[in-house]
N, C-alpha and C. Protein backbone atom coordinates (compact mmCIF):
# COMPACT_ATOMS: atom_id res chain seq x y z
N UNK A 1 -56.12 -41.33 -52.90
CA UNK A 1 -56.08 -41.24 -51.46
C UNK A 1 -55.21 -42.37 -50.88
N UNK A 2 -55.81 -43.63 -51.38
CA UNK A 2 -54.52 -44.49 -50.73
C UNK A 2 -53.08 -44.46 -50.92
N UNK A 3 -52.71 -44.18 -52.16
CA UNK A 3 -51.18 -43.85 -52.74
C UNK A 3 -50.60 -42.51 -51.60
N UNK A 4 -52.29 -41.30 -51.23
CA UNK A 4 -50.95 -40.64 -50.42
C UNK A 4 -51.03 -40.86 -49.13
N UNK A 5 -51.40 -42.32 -48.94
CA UNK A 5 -51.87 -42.68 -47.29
C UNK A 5 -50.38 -43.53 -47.35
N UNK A 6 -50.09 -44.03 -48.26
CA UNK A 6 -48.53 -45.03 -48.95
C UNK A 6 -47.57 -44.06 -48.38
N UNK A 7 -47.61 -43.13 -49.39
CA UNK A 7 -46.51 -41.84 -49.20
C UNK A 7 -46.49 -41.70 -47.74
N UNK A 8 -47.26 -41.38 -47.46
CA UNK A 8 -47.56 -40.52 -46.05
C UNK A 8 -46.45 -41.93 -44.31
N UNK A 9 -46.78 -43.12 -44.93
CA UNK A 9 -46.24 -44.52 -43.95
C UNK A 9 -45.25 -44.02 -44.63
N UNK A 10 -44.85 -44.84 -45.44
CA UNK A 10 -43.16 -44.38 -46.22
C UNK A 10 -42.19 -43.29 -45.56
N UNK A 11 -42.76 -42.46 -45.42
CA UNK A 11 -42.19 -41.06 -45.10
C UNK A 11 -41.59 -41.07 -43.46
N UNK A 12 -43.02 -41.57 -43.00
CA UNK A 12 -42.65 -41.92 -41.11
C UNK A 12 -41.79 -42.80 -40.95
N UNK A 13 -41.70 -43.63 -41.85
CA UNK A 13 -41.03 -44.94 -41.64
C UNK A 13 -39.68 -45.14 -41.61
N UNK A 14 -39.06 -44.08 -43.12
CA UNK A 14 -37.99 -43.82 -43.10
C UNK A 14 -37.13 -42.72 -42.13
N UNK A 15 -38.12 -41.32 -41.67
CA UNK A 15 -37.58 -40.24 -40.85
C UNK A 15 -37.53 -41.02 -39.58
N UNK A 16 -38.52 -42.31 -39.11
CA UNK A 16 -38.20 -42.82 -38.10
C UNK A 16 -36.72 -43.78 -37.91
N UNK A 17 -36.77 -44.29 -39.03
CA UNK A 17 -35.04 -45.31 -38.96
C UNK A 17 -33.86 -44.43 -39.22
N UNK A 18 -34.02 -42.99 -40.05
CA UNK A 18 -33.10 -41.70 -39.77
C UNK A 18 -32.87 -41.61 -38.39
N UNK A 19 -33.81 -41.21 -37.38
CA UNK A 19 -33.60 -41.28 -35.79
C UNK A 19 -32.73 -42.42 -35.59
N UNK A 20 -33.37 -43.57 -35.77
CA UNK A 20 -32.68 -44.55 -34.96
C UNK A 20 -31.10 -44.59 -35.14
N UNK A 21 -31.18 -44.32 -36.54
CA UNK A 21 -29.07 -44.58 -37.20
C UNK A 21 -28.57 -43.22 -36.93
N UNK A 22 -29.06 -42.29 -36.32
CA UNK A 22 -28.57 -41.20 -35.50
C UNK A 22 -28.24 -41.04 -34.34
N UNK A 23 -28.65 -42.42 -33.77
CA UNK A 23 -27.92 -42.65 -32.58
C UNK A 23 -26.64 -42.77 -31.94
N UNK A 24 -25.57 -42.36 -31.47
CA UNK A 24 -24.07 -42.70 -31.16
C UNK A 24 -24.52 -44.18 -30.87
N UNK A 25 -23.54 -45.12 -30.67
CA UNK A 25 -23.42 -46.20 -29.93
C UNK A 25 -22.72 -45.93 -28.83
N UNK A 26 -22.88 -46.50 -27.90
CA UNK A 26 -22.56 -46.27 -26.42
C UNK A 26 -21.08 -47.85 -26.23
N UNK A 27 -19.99 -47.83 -26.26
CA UNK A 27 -19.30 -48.88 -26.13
C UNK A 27 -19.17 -49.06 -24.48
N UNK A 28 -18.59 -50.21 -24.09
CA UNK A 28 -18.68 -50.47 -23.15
C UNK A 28 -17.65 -51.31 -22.73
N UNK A 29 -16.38 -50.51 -23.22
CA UNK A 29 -15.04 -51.08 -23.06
C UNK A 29 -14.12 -50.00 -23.03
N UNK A 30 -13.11 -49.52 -22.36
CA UNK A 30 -12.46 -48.33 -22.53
C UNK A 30 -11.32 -48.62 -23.63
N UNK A 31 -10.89 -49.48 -23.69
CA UNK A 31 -9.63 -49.96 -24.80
C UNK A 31 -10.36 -49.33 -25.93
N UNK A 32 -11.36 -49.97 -26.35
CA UNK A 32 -11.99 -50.32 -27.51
C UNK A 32 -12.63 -48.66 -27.79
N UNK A 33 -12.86 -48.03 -26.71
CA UNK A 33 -13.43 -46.30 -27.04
C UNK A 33 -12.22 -45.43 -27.59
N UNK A 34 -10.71 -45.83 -26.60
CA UNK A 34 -9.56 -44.94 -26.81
C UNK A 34 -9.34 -45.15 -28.15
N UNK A 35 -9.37 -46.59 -28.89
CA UNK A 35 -8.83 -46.69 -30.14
C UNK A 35 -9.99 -46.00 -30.89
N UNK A 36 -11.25 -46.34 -30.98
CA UNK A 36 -12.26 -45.83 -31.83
C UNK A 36 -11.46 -44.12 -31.80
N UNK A 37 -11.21 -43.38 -30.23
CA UNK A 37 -11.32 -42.42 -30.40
C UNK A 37 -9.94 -41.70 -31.22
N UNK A 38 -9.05 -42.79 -31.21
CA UNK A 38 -7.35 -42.44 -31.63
C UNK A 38 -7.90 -42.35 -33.88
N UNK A 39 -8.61 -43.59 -34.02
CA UNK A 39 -8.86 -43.54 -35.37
C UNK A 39 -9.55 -42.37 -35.31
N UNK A 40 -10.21 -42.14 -34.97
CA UNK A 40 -11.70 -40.55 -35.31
C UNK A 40 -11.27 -39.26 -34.77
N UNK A 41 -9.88 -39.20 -33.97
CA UNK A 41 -9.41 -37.80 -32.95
C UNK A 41 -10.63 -37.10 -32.60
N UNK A 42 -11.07 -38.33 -31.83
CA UNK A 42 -12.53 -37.65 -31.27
C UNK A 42 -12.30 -37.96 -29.77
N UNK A 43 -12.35 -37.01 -28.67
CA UNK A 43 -12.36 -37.10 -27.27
C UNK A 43 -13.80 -38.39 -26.73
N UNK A 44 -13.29 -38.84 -25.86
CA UNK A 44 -13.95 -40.23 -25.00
C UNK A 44 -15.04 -39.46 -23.91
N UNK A 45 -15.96 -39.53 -23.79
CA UNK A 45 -16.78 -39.28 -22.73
C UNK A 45 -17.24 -40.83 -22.28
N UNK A 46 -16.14 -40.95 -20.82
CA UNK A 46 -16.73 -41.93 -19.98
C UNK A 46 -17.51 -41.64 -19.11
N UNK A 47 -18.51 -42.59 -19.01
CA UNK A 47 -20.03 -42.02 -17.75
C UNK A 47 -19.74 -43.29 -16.74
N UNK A 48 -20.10 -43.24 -15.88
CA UNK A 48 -19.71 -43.95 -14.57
C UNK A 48 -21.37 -44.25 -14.02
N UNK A 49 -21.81 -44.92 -13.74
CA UNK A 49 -23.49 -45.00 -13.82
C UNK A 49 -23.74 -45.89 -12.61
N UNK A 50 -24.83 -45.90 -12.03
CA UNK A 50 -25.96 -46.63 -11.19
C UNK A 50 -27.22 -46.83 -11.66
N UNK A 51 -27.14 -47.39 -12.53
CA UNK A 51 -28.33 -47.11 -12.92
C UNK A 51 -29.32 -47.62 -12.63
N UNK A 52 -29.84 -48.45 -11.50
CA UNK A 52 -30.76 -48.76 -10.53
C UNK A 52 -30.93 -47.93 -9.28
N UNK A 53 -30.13 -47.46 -8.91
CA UNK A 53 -29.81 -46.68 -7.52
C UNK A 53 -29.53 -45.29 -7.37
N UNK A 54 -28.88 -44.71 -8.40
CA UNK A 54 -28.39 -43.68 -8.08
C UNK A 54 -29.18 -42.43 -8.94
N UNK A 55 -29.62 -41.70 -8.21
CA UNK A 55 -30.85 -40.61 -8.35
C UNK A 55 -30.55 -39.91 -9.25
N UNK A 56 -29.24 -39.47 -9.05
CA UNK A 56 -28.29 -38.25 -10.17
C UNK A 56 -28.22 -38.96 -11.10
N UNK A 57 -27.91 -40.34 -11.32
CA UNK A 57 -27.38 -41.08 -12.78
C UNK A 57 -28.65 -41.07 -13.78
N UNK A 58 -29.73 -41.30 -12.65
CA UNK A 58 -31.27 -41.71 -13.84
C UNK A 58 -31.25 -40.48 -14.81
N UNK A 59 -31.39 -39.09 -14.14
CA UNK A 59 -31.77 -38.03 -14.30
C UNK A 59 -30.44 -37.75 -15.52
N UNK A 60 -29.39 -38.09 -15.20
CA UNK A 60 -28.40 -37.65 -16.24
C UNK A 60 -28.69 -38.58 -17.96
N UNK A 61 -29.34 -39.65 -17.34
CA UNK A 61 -29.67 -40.37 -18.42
C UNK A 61 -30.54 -40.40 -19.29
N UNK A 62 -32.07 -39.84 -18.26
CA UNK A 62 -33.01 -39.52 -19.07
C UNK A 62 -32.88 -37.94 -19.72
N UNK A 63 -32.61 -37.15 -18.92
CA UNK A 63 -32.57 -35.45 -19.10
C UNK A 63 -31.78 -35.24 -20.47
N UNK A 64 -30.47 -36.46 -20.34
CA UNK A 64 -29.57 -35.57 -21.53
C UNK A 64 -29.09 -36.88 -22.58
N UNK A 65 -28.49 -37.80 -22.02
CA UNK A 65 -27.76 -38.99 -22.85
C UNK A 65 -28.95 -39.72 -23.60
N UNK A 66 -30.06 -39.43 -23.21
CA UNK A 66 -31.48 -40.40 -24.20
C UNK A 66 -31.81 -39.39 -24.99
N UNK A 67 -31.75 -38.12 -24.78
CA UNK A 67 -32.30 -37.31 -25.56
C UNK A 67 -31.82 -36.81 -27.04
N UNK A 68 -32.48 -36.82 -28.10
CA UNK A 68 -31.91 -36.51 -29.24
C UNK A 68 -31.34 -35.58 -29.58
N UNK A 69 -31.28 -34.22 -28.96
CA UNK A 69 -29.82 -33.23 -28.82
C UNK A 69 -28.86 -33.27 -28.78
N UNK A 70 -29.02 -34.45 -27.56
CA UNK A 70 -27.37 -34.92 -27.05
C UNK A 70 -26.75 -35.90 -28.18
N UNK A 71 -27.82 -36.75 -28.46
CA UNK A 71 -27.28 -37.73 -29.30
C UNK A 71 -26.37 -37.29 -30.41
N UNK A 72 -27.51 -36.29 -31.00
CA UNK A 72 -26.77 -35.40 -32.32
C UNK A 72 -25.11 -34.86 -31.84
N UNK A 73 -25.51 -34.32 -30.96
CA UNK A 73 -24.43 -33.59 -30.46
C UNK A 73 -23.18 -34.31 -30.68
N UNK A 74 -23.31 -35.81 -29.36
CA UNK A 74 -21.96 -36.46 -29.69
C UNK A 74 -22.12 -37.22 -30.68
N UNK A 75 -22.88 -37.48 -31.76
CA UNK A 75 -22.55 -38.57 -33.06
C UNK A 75 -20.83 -38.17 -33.61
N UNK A 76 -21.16 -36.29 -33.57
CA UNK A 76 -19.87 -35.78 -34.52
C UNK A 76 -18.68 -35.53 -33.63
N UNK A 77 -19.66 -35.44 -32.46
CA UNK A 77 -17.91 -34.86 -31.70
C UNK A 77 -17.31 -35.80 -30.48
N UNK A 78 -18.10 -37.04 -30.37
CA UNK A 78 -17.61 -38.04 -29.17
C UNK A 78 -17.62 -39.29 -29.64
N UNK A 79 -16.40 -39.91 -28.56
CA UNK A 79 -16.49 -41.43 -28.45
C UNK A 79 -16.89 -41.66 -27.03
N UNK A 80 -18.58 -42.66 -27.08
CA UNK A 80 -19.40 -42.71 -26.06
C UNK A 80 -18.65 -44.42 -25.28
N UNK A 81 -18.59 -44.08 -24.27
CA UNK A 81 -18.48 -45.48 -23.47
C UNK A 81 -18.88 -45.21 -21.99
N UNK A 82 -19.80 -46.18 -21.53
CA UNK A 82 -20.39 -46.24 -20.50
C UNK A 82 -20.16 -47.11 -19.49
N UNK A 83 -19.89 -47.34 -18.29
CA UNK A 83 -20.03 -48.51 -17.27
C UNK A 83 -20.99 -48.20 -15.87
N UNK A 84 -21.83 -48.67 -16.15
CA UNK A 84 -22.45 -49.33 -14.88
C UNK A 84 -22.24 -49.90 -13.94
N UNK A 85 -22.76 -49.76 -12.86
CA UNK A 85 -22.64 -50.62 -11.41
C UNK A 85 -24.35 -50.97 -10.78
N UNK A 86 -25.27 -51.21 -11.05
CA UNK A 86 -26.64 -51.77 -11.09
C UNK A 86 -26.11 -52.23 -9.42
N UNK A 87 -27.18 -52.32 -8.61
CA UNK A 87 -26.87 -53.23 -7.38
C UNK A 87 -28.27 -54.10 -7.63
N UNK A 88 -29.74 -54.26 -8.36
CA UNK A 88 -30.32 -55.10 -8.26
C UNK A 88 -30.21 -56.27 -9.06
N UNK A 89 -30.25 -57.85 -8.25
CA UNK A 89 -29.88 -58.60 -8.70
C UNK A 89 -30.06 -58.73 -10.15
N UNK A 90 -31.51 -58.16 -10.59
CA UNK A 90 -32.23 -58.67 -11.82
C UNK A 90 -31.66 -57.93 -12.56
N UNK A 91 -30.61 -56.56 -12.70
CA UNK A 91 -30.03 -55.68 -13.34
C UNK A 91 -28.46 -56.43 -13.52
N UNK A 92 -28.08 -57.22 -12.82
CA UNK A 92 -26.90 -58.00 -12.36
C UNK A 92 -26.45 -58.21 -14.31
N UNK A 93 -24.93 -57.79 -14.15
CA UNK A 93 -24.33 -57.42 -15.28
C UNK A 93 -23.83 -59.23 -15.59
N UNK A 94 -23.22 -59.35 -16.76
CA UNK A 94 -22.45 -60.36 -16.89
C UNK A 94 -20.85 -60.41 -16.12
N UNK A 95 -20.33 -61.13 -15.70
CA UNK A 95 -19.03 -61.17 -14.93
C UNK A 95 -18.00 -60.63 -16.12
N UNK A 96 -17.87 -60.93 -17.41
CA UNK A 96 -16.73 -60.26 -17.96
C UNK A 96 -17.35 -58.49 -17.53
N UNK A 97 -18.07 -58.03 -17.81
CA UNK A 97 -18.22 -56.70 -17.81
C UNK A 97 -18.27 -56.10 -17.08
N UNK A 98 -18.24 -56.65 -15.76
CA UNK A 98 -18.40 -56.42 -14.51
C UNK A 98 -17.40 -55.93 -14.09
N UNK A 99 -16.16 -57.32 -14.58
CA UNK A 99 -14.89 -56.14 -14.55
C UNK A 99 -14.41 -55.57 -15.22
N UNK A 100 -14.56 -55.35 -16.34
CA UNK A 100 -14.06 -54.23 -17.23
C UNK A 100 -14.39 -53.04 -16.99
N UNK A 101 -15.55 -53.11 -15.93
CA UNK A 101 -16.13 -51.97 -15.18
C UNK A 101 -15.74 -51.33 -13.93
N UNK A 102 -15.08 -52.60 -13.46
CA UNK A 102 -14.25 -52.57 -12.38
C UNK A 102 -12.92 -51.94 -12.97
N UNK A 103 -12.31 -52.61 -13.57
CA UNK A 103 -10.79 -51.92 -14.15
C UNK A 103 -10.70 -50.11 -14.87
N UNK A 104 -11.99 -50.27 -15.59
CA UNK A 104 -12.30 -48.63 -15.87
C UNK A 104 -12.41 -47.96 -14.86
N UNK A 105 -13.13 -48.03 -13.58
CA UNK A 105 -13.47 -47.19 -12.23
C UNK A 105 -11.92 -47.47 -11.59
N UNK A 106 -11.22 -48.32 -11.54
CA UNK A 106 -9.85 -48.43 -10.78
C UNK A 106 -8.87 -47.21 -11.35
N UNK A 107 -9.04 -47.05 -13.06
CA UNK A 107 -8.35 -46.27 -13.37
C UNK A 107 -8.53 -44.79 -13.58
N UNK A 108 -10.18 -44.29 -13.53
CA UNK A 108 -10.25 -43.04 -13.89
C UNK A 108 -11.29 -42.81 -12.76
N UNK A 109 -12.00 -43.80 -11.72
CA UNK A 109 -13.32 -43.17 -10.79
C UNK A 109 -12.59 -44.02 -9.14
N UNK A 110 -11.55 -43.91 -9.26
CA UNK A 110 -10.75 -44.06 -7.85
C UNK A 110 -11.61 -43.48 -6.60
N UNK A 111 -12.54 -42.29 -6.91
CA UNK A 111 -13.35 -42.07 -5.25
C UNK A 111 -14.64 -42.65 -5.33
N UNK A 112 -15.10 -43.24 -6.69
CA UNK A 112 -16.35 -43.67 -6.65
C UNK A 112 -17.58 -42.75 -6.79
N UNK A 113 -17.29 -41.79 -7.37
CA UNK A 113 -17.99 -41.01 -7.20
C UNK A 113 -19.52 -41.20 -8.73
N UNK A 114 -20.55 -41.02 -8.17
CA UNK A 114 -21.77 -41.30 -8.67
C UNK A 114 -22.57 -40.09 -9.06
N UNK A 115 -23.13 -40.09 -10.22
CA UNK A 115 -22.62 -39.97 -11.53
C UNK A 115 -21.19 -39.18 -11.56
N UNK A 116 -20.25 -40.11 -12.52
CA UNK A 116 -18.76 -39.03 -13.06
C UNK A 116 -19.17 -39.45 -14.25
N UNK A 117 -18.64 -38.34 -15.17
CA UNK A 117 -18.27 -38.05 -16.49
C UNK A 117 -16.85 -37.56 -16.32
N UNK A 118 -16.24 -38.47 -17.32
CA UNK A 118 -14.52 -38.00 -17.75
C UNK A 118 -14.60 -38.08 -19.03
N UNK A 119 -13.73 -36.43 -19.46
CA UNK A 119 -13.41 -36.45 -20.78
C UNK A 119 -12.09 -36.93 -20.52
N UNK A 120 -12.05 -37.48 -21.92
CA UNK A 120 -10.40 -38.19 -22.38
C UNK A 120 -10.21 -37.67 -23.58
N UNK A 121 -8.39 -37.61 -23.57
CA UNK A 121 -8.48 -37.36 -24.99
C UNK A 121 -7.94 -38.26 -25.33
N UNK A 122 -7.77 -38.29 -27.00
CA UNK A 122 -8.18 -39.59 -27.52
C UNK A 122 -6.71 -40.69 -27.49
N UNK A 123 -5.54 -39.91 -26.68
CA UNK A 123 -4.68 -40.74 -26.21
C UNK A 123 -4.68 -41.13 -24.66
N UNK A 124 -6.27 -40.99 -24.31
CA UNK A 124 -6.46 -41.47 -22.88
C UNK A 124 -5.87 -40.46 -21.77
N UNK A 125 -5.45 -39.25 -21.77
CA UNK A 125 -5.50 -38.36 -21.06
C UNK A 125 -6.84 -37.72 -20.57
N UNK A 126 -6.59 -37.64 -19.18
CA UNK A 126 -8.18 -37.18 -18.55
C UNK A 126 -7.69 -35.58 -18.78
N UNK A 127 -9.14 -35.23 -19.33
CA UNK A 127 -9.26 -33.77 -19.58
C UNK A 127 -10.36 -33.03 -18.62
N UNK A 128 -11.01 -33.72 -18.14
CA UNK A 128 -11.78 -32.85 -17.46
C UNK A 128 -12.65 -34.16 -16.79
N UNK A 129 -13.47 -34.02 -15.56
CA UNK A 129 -14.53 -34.61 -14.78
C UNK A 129 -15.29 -33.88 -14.48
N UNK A 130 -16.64 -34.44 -14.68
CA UNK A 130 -17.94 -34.06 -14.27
C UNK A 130 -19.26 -34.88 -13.48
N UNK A 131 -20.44 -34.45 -13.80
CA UNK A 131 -21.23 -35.02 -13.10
C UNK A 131 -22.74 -34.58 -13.97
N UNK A 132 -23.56 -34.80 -12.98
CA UNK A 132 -24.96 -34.33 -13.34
C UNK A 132 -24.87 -32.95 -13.42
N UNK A 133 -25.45 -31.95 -14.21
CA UNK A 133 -25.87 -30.76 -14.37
C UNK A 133 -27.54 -30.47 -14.38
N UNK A 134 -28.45 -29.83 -13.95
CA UNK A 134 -29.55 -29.60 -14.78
C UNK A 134 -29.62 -28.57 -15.65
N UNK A 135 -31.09 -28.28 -16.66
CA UNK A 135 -30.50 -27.92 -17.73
C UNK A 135 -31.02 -28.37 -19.24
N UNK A 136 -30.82 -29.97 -18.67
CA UNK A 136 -31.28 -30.45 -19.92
C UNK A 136 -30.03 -30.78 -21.22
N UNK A 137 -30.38 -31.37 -22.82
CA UNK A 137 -29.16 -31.14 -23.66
C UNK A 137 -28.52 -30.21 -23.82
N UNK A 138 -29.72 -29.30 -23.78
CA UNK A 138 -28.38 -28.21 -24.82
C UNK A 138 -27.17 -27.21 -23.87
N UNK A 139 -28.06 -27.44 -22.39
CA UNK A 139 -26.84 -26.41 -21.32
C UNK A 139 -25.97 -27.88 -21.03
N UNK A 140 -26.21 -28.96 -21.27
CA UNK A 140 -25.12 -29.91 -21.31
C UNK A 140 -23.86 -30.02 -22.56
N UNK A 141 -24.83 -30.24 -23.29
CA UNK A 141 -23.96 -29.86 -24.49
C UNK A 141 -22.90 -28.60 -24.57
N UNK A 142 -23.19 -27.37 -24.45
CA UNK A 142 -22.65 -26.54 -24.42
C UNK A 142 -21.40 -26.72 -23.37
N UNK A 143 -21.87 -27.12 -22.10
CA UNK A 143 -20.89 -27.07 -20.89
C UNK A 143 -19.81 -28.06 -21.45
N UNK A 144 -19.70 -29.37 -22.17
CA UNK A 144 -19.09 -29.96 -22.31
C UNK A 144 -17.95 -29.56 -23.62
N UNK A 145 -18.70 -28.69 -24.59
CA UNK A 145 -17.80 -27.89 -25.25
C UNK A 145 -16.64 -27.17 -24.97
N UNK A 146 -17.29 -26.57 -23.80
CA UNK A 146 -16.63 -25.31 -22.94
C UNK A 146 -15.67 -26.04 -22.24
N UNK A 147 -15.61 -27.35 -21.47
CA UNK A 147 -14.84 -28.07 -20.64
C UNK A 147 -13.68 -28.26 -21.74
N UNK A 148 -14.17 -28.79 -22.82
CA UNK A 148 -13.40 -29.33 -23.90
C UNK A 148 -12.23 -28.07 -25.14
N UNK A 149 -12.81 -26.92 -24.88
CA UNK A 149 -11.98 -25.44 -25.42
C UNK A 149 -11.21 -25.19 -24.56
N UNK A 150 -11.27 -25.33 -23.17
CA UNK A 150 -10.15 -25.11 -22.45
C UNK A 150 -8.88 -26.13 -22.22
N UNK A 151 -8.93 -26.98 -23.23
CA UNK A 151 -8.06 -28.16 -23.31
C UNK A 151 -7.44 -27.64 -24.51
């Protein structure tokens, strides 16, 4: 009984750190996504975020980008990079990133618009903009396919 109480931890332990290293990493530099994405010819999904404030961003974050569908989804087919704009102090970013967040929104979120998603391709051509959908992963997933076949 104890050996398969062993087995039994073992088993959770490892399918649980499978999850975790199934995660994309989320970068948080656009230079550094275009090249990841130029080595991997994998298209850039930049997200444009509030993530203290903005109602559409939470919902895009919890509904689809936390969820393990999505994750799966882009491990194989995206290079993830994210920037934020937080307005509460205690959310208050570091000053390098602040503008690198600034220089990413100067170059691809010029109206400011809350939540954007831009696909890029992986020589930094914008392929498509988006936003919140509901839905959930998998009508996200799909839609972003579909954005991405017509390219």
């Amino acid at each position: 009984m104890r050996f398969l109480s062993i087995c039994l931890l073992l088993l959770i332990t490892v399918g649980a750190q499978a999850q975790t290293a199934a995660a994309p990493t989320w970068n948080s530099d656009l230079t550094a996504a275009l090249q990841q994405a130029k080595a991997t010819n994998k298209p850039v999904l930049a997200v444009f975020s509030g993530s203290d404030w903005c109602k559409p961003c939470i919902m895009l974050q919890q509904e689809v980008f936390s969820q393990p569908e999505f994750q799966q989804y882009a491990q194989s087919r995206l290079v993830l990079v994210r920037f934020d704009f937080p307005r509460s102090k205690k959310n208050k970013l570091p000053t390098a990133q602040t503008k690198i967040n600034e220089q990413a929104a100067a170059q691809l979120n010029k109206e400011g618009a809350f939540p954007l998603v831009v696909l890029l391709s992986p020589e930094g051509k914008v392929l498509a903009k988006t936003g919140y959908r509901p839905g959930g992963p998998a009508a996200y997933d799909a839609y972003l396919t579909q954005l991405l076949a017509q390219r």
